[in-house]
ModelCIF file with pLDDT and N, C-alpha, C, O atoms, coordinates in Angstrom:
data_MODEL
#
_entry.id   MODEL 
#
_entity.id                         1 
_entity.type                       polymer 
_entity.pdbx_number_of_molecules   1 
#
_entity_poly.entity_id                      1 
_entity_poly.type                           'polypeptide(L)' 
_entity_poly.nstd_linkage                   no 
_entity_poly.nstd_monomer                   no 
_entity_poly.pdbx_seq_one_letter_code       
;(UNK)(UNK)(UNK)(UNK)(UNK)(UNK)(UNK)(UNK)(UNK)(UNK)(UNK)(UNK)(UNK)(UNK)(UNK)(UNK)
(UNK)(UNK)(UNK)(UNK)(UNK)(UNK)(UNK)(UNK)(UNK)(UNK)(UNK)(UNK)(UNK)(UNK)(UNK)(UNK)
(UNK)(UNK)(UNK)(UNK)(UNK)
;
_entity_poly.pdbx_seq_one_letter_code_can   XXXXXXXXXXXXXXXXXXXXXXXXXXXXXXXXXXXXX 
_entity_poly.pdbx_strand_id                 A 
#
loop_
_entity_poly_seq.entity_id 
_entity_poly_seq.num 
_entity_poly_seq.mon_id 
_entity_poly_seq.hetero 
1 1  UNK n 
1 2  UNK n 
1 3  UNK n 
1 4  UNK n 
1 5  UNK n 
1 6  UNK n 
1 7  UNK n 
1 8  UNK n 
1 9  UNK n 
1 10 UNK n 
1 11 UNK n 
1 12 UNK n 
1 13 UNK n 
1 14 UNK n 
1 15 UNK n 
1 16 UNK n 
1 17 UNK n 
1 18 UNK n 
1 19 UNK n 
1 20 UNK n 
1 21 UNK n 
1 22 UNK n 
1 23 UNK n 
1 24 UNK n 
1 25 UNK n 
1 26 UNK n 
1 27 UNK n 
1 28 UNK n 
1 29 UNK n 
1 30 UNK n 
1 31 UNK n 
1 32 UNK n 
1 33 UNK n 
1 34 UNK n 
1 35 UNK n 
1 36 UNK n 
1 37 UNK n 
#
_struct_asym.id          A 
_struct_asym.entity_id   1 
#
loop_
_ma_qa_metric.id 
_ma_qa_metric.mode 
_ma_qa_metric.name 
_ma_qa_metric.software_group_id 
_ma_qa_metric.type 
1 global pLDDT . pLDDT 
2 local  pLDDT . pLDDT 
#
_ma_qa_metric_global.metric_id      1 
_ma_qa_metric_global.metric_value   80.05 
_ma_qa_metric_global.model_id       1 
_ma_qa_metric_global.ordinal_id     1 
#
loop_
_ma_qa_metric_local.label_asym_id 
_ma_qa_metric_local.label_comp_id 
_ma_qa_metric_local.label_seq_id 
_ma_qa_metric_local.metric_id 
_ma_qa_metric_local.metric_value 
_ma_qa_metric_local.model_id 
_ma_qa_metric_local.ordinal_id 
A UNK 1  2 39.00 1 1  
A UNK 2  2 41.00 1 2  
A UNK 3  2 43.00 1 3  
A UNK 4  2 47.00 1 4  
A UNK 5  2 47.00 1 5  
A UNK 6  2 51.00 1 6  
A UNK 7  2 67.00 1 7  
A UNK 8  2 73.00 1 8  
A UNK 9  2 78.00 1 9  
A UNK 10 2 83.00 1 10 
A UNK 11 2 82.00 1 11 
A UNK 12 2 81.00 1 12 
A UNK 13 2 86.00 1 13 
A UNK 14 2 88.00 1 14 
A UNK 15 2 86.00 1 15 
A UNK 16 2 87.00 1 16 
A UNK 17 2 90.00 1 17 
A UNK 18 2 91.00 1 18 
A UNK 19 2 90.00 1 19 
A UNK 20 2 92.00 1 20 
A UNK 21 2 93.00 1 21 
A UNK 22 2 92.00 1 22 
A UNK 23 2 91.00 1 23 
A UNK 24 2 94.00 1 24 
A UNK 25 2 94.00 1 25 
A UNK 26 2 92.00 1 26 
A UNK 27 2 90.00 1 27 
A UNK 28 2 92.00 1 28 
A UNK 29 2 91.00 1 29 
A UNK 30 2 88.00 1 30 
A UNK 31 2 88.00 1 31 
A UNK 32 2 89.00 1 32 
A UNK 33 2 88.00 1 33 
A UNK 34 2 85.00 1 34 
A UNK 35 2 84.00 1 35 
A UNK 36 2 85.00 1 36 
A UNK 37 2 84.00 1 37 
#
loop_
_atom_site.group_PDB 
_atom_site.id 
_atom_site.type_symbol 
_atom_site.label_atom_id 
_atom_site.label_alt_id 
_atom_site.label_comp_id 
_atom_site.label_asym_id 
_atom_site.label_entity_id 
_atom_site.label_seq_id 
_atom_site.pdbx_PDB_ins_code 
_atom_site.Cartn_x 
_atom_site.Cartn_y 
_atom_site.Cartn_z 
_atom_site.occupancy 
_atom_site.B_iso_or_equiv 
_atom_site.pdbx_formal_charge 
_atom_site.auth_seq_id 
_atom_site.auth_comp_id 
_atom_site.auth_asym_id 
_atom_site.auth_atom_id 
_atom_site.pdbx_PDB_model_num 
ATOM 1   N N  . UNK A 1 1  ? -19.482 -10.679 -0.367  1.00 39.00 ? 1  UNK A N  1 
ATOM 2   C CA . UNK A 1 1  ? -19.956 -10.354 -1.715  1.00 39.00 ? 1  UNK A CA 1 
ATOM 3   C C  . UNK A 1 1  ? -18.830 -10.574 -2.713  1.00 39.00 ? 1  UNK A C  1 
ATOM 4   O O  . UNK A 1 1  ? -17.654 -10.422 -2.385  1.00 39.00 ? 1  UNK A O  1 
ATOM 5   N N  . UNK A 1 2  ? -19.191 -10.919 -3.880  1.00 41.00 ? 2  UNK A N  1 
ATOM 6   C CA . UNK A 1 2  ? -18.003 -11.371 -5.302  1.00 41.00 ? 2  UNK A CA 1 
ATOM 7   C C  . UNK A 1 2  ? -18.484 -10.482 -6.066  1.00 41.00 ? 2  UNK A C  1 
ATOM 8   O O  . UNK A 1 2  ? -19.582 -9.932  -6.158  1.00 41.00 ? 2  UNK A O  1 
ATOM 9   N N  . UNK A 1 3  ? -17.228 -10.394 -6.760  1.00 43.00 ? 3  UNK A N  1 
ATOM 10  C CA . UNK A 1 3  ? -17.553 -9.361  -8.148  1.00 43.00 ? 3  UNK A CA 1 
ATOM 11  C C  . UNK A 1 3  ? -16.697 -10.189 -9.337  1.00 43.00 ? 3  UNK A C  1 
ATOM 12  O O  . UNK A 1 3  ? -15.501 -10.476 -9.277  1.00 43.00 ? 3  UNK A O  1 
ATOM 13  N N  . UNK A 1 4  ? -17.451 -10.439 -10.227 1.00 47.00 ? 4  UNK A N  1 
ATOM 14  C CA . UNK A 1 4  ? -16.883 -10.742 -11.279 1.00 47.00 ? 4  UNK A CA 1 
ATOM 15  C C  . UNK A 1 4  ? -16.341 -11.710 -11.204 1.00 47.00 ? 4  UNK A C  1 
ATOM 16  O O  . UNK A 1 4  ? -15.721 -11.877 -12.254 1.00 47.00 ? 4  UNK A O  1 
ATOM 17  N N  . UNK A 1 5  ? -16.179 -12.609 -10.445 1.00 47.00 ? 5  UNK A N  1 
ATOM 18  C CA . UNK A 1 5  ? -15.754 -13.979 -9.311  1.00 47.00 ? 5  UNK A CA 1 
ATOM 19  C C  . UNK A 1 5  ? -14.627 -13.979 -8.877  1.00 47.00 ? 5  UNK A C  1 
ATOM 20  O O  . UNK A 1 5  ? -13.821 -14.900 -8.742  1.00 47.00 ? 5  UNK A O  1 
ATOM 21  N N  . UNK A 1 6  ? -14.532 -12.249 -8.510  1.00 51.00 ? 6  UNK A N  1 
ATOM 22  C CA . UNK A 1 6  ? -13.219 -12.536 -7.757  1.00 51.00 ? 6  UNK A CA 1 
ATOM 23  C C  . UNK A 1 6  ? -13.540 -11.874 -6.135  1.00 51.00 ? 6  UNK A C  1 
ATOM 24  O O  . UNK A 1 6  ? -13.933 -10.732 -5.896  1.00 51.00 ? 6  UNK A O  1 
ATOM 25  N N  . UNK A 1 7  ? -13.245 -12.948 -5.158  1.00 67.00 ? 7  UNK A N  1 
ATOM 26  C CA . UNK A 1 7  ? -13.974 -12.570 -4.111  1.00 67.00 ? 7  UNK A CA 1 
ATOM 27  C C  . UNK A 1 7  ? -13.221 -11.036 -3.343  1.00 67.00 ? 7  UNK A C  1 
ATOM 28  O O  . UNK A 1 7  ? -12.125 -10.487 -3.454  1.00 67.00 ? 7  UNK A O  1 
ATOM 29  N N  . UNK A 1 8  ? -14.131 -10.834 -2.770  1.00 73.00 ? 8  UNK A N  1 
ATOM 30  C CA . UNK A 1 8  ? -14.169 -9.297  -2.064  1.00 73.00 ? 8  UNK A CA 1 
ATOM 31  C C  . UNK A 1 8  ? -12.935 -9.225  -1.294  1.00 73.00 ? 8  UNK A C  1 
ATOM 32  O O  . UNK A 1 8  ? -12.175 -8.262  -1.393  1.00 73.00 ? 8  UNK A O  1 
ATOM 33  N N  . UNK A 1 9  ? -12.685 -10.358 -0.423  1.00 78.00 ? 9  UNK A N  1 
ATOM 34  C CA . UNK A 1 9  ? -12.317 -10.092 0.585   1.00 78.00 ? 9  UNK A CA 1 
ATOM 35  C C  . UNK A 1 9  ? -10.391 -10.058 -0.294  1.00 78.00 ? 9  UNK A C  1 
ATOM 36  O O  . UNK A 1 9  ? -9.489  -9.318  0.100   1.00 78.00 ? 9  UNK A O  1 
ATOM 37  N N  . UNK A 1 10 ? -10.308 -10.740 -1.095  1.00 83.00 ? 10 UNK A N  1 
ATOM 38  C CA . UNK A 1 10 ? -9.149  -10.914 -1.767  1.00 83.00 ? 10 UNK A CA 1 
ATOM 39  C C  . UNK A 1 10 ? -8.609  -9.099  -2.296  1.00 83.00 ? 10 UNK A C  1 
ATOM 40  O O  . UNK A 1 10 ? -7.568  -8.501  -2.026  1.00 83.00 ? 10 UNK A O  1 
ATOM 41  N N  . UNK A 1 11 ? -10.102 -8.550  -3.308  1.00 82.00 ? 11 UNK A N  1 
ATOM 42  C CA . UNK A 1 11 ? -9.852  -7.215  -3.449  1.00 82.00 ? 11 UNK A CA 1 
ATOM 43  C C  . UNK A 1 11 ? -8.861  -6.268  -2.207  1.00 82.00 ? 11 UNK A C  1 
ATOM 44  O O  . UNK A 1 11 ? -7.730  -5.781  -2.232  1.00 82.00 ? 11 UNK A O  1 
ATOM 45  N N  . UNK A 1 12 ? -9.794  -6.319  -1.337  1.00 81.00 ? 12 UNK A N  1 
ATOM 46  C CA . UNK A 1 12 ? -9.998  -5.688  -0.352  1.00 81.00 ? 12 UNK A CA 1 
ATOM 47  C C  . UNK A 1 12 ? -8.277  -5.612  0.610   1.00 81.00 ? 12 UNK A C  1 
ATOM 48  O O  . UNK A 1 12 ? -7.776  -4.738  1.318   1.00 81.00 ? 12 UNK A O  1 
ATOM 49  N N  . UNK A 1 13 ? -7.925  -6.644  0.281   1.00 86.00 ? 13 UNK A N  1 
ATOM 50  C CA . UNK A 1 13 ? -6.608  -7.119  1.207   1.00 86.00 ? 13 UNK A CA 1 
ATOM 51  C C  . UNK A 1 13 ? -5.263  -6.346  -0.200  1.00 86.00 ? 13 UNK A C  1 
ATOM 52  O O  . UNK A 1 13 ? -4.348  -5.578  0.096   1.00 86.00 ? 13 UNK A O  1 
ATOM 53  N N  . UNK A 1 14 ? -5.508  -6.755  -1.335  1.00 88.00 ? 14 UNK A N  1 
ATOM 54  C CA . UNK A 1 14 ? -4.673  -6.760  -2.421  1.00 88.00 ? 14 UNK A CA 1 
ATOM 55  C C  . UNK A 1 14 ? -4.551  -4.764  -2.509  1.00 88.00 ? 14 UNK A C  1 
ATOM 56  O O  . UNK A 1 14 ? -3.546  -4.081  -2.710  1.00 88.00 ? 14 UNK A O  1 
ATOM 57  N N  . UNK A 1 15 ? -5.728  -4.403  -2.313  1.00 86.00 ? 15 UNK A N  1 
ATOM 58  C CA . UNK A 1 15 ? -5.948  -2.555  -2.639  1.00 86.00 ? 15 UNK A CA 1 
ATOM 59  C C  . UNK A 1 15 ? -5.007  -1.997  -1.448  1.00 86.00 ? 15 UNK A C  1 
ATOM 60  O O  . UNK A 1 15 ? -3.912  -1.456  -1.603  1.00 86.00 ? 15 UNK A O  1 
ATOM 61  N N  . UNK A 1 16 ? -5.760  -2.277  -0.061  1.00 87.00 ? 16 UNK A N  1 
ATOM 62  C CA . UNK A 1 16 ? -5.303  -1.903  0.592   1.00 87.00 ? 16 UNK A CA 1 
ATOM 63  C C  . UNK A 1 16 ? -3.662  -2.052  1.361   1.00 87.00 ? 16 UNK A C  1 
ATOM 64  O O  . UNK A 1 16 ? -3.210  -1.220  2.147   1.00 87.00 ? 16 UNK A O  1 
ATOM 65  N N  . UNK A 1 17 ? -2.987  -3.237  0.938   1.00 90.00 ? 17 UNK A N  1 
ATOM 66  C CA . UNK A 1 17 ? -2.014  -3.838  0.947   1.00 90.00 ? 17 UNK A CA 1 
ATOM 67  C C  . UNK A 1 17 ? -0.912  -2.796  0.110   1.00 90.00 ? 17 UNK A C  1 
ATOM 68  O O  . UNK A 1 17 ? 0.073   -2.447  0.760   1.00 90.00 ? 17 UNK A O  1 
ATOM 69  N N  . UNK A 1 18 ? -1.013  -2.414  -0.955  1.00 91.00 ? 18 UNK A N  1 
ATOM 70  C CA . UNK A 1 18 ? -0.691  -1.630  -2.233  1.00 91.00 ? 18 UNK A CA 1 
ATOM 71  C C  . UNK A 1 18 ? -0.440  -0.109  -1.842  1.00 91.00 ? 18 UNK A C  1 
ATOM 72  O O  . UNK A 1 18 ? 0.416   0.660   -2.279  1.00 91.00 ? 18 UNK A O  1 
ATOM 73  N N  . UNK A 1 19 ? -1.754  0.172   -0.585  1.00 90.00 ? 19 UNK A N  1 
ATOM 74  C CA . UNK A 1 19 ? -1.887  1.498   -0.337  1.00 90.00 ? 19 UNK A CA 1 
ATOM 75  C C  . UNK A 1 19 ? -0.674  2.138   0.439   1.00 90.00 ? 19 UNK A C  1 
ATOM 76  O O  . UNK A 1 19 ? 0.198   3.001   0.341   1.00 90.00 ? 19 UNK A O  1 
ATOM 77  N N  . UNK A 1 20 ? -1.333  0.855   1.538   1.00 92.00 ? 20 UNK A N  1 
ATOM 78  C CA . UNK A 1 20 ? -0.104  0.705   2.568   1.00 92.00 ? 20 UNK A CA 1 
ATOM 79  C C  . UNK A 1 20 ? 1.121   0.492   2.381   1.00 92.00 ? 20 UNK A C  1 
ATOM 80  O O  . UNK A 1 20 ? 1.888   1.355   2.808   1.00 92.00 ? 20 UNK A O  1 
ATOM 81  N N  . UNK A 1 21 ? 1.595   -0.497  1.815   1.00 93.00 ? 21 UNK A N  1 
ATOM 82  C CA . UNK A 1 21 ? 2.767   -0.155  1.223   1.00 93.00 ? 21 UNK A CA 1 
ATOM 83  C C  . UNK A 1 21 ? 3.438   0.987   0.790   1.00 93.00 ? 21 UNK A C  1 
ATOM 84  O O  . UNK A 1 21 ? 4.374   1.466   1.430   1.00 93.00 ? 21 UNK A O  1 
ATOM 85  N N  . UNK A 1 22 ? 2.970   1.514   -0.385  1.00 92.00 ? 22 UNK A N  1 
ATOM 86  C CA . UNK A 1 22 ? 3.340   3.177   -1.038  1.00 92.00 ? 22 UNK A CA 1 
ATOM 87  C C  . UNK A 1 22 ? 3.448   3.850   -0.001  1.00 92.00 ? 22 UNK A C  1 
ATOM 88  O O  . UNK A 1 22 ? 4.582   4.315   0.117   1.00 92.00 ? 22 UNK A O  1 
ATOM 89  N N  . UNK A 1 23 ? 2.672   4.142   0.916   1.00 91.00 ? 23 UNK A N  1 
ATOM 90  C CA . UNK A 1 23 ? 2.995   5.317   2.268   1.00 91.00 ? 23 UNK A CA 1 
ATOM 91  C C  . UNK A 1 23 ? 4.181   4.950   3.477   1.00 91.00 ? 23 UNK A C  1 
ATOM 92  O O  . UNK A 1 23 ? 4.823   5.723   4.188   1.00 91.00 ? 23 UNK A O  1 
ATOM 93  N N  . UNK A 1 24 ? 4.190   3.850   3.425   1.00 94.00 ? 24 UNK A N  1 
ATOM 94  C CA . UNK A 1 24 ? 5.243   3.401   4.454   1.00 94.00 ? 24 UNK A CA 1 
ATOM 95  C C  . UNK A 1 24 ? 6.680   3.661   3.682   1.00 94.00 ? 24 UNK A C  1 
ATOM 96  O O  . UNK A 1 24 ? 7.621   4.261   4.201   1.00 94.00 ? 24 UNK A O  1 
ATOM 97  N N  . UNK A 1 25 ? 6.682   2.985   2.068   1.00 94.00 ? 25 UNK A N  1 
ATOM 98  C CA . UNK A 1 25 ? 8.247   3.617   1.108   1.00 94.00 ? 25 UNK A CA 1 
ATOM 99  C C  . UNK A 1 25 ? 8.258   5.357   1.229   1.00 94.00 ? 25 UNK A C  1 
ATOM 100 O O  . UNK A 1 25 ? 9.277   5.981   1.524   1.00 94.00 ? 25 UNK A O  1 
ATOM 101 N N  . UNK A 1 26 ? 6.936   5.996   0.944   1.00 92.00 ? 26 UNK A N  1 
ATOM 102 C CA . UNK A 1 26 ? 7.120   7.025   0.966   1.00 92.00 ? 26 UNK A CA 1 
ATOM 103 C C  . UNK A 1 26 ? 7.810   7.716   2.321   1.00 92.00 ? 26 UNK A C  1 
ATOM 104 O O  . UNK A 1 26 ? 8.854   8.369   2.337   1.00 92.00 ? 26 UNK A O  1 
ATOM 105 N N  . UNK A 1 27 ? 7.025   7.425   3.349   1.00 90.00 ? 27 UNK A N  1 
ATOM 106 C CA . UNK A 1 27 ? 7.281   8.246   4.559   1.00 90.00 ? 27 UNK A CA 1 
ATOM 107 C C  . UNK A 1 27 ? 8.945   7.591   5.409   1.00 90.00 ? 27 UNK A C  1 
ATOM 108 O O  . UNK A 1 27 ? 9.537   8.225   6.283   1.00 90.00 ? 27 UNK A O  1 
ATOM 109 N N  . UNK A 1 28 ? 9.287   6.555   4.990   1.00 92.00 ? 28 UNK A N  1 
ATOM 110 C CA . UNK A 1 28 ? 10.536  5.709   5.215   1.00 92.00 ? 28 UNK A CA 1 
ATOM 111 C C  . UNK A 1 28 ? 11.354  6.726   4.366   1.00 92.00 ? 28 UNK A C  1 
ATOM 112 O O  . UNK A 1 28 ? 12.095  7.505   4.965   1.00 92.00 ? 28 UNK A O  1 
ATOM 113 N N  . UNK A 1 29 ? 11.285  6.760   3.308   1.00 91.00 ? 29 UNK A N  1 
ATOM 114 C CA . UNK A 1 29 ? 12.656  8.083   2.180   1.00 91.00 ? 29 UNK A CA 1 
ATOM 115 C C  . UNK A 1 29 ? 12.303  9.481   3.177   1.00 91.00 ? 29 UNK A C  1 
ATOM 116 O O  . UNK A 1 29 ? 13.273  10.116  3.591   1.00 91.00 ? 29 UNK A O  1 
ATOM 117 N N  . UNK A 1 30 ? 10.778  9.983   3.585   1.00 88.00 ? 30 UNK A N  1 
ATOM 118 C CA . UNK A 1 30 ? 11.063  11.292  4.106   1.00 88.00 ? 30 UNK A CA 1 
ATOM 119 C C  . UNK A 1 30 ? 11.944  12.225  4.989   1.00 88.00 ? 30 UNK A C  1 
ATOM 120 O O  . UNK A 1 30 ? 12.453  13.345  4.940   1.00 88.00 ? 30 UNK A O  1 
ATOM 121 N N  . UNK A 1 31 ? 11.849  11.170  5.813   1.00 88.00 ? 31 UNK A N  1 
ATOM 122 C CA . UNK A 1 31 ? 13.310  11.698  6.842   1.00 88.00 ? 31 UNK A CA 1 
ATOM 123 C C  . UNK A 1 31 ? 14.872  10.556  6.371   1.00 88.00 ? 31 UNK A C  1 
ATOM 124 O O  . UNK A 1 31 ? 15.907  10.557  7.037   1.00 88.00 ? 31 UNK A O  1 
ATOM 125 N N  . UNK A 1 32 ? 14.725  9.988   5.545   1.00 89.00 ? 32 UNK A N  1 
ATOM 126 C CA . UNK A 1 32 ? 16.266  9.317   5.036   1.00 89.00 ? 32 UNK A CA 1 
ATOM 127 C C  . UNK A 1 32 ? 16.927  9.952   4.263   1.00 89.00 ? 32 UNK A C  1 
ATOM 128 O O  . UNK A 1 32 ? 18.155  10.012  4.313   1.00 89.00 ? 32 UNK A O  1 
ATOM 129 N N  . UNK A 1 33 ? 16.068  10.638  3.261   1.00 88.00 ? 33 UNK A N  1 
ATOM 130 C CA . UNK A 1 33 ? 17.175  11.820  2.263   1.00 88.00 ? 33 UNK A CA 1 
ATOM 131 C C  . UNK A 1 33 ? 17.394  12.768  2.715   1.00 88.00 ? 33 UNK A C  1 
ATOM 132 O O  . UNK A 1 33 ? 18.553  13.181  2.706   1.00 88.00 ? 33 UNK A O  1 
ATOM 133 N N  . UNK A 1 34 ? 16.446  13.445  3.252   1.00 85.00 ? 34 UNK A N  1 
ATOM 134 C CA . UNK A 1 34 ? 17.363  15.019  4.186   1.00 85.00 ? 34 UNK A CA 1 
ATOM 135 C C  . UNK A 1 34 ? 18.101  14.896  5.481   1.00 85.00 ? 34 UNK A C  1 
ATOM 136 O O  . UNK A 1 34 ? 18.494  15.832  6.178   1.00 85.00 ? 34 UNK A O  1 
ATOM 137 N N  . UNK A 1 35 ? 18.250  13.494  5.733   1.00 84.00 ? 35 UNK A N  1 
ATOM 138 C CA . UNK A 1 35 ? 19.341  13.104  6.863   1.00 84.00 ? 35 UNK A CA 1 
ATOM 139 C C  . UNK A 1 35 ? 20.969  13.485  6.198   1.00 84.00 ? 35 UNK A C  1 
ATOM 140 O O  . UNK A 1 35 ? 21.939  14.081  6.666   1.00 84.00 ? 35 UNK A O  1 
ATOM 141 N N  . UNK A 1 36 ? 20.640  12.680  4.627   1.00 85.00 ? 36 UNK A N  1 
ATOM 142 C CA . UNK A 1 36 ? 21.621  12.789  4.048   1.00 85.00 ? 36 UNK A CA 1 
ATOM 143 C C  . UNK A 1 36 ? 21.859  13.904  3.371   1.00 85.00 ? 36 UNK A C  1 
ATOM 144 O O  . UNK A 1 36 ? 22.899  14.036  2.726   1.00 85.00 ? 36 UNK A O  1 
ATOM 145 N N  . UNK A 1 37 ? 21.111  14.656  3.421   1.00 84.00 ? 37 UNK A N  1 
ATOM 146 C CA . UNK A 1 37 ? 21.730  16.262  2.710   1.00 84.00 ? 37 UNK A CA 1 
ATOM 147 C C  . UNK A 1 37 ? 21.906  16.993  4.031   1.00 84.00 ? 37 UNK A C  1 
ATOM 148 O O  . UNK A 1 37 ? 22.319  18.152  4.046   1.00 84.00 ? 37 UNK A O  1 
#
């Protein structure tokens, strides 16, 4: 399915890509800064 002619599958990779990212920086700093304190 397209929306607006931008195809789905492009959305779909670009959102979730974004998501994933942010949680992996996040949870990567969680145990790296209180190593260092």
């Amino acid at each position: 399915m397209k929306t607006d002619r931008t195809p789905g599958l492009l959305i779909s990779v670009v959102y979730t890509s974004a998501i994933f990212l942010s949680a992996v920086l996040i949870f990567w700093l969680e145990p790296m800064l209180p190593k260092a304190i």
